[in-house]
Protein backbone atom coordinates (compact mmCIF):
# COMPACT_ATOMS: atom_id res chain seq x y z
CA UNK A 1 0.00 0.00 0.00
CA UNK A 2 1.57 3.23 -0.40
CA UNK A 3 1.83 5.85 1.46
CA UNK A 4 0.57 8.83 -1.01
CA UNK A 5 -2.81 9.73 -0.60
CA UNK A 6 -5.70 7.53 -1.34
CA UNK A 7 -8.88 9.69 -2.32
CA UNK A 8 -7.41 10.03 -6.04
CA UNK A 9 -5.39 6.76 -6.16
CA UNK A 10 -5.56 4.64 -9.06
CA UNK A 11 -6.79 1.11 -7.79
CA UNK A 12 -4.28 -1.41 -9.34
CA UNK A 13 -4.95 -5.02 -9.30
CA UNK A 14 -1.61 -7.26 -9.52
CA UNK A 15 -2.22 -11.28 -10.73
CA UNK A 16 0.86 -13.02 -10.22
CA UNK A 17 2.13 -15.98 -8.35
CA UNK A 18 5.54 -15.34 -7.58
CA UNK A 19 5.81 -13.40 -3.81
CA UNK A 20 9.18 -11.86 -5.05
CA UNK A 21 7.48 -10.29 -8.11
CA UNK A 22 4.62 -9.10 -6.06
CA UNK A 23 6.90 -7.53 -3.65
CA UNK A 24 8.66 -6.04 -6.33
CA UNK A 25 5.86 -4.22 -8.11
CA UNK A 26 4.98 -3.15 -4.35
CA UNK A 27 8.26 -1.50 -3.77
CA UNK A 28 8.22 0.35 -7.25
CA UNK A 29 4.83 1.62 -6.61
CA UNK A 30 6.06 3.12 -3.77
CA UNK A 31 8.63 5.21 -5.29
CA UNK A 32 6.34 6.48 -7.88
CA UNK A 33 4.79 9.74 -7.63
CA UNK A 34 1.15 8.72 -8.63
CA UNK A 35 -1.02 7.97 -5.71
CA UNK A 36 -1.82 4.10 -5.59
CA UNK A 37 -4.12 1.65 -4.23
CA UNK A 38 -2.37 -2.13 -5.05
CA UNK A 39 -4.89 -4.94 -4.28
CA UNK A 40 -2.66 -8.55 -5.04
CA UNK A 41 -3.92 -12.25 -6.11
CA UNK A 42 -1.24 -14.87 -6.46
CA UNK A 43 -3.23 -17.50 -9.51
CA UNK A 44 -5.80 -17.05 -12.17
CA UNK A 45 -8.33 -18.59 -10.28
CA UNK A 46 -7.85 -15.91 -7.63
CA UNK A 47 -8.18 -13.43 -9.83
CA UNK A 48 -11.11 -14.27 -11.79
CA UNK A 49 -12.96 -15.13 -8.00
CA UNK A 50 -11.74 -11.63 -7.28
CA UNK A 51 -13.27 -9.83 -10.07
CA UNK A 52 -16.39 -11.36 -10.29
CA UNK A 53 -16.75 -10.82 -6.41
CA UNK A 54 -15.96 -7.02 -6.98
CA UNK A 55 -17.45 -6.79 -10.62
CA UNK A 56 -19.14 -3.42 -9.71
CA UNK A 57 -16.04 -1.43 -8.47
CA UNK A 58 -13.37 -2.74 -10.47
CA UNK A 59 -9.96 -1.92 -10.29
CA UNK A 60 -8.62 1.19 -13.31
CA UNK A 61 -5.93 -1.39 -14.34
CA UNK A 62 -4.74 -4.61 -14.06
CA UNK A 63 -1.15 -6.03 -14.10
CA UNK A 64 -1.86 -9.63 -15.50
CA UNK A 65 1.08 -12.40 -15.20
CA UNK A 66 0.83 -15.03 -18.38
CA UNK A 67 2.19 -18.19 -16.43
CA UNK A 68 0.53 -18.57 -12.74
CA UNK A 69 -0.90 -21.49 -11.61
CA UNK A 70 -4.43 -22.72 -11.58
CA UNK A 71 -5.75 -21.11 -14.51
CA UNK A 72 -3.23 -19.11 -16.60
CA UNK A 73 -3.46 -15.52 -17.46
CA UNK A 74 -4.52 -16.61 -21.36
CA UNK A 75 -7.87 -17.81 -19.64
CA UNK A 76 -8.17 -15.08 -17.37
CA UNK A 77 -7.68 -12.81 -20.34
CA UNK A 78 -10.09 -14.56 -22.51
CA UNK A 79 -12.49 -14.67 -19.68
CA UNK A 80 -12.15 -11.25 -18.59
CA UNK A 81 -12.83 -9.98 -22.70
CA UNK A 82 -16.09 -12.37 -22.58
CA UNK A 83 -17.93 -11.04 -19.18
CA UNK A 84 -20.05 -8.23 -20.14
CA UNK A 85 -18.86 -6.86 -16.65
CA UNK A 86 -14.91 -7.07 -16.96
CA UNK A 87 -14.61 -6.90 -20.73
CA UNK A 88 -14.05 -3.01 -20.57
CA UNK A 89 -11.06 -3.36 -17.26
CA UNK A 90 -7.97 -2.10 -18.90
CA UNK A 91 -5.41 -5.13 -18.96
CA UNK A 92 -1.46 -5.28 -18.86
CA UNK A 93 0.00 -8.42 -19.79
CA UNK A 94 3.40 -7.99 -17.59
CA UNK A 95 5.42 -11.01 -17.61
CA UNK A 96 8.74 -12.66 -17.75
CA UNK A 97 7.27 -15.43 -20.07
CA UNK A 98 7.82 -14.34 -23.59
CA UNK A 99 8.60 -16.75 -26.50
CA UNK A 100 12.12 -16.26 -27.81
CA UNK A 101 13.31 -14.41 -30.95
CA UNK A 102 12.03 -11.47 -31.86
CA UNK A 103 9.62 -12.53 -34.61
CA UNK A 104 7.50 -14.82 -32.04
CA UNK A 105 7.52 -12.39 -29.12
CA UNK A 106 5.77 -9.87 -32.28
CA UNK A 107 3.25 -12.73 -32.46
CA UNK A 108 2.87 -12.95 -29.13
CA UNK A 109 2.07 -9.27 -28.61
CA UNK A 110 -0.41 -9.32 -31.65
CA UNK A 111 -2.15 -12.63 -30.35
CA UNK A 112 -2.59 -10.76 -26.66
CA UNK A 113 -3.85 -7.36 -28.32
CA UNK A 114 -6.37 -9.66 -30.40
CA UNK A 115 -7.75 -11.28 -27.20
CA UNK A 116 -8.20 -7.64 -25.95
CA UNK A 117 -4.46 -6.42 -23.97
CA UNK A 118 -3.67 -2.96 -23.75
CA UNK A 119 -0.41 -3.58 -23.65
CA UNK A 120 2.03 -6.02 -23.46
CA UNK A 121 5.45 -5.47 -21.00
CA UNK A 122 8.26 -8.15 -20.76
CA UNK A 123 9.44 -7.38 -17.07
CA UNK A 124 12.43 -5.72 -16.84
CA UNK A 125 15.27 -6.51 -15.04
CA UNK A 126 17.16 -3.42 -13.62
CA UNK A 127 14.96 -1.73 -10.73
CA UNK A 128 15.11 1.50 -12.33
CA UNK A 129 13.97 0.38 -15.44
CA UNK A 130 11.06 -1.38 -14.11
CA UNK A 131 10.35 1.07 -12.03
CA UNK A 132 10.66 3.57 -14.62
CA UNK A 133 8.17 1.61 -16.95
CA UNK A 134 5.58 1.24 -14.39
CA UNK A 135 5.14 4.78 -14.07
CA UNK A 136 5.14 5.54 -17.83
CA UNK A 137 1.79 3.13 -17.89
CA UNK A 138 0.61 4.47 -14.81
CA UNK A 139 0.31 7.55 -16.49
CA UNK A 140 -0.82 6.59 -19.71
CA UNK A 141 -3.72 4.60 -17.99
CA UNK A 142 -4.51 7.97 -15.56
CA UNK A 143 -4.81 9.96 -19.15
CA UNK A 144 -6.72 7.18 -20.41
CA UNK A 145 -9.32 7.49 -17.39
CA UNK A 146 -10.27 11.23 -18.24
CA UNK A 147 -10.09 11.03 -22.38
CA UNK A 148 -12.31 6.97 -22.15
CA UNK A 149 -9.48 6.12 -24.38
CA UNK A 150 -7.01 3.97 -23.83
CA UNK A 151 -5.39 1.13 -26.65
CA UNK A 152 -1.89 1.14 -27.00
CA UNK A 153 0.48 -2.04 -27.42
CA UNK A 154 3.61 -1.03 -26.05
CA UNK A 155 7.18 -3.24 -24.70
CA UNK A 156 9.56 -0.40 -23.30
């Protein structure tokens, strides 16, 4: 949670399984100067339970991991662009799984903006840099929320 204040915080909703990740996103949220709200589920099946639970006050954005357990972020994707109630949440696929070679990682990206991804972001590794690339969709996504507008496929 951070410590900015909350009454204009965007309301972020992380899906990923590993803790170090998820502690990770935490700590660069932190040092960002947008106010934050980070809500966390650690598999698909979390997530979807999540969002159907709080289908009326869903979160502006959320950070979706391709490879967790239980149901994979694919599904959750595909499910999410199929429910009349989620299929307008704004969705970041940011994950370390990526197919190699550059050619197949362009497929990826197309296949993921297809099934309805705002963007796609292959983690990166430096803190700075990920850091840094959080905050340049955080922003993006806070423009989006005043203009309704809000499609770009992006990998920093």
């Amino acid at each position: 949670m951070n410590d900015k204040p909350q009454h204009d915080a965007l309301n972020i909703l992380l899906a990923d399984d590993d803790t170090d990740d998820r502690n990770f996103f935490e700590k660069a949220l932190k040092e960002i100067p947008i106010a934050t709200r980070l809500t966390t589920v650690r598999d698909g099946e979390d997530l979807m339970n999540y969002l159907l639970k709080n289908s009326m006050d869903l979160p502006d954005v959320l950070f979706l991991d391709l490879s967790m357990p239980r149901k994979t972020g694919y599904e959750c994707l595909l499910e999410i662009k199929e429910d009349k109630k989620l299929e307008n949440l704004t969705v970041i696929i940011f994950t370390t799984s990526f197919t190699k070679g550059n050619e197949l990682e362009m497929l990826l990206k197309k296949t993921l903006s297809g099934m309805g991804a705002e963007v796609y972001i292959r983690k990166p590794s430096g803190f700075e840099h990920y850091k840094h690339t959080i905050q340049n969709v955080l922003i993006s996504v806070e423009k989006a929320l005043y203009s309704h507008n809000f499609k770009y496929f992006h990998n920093p």
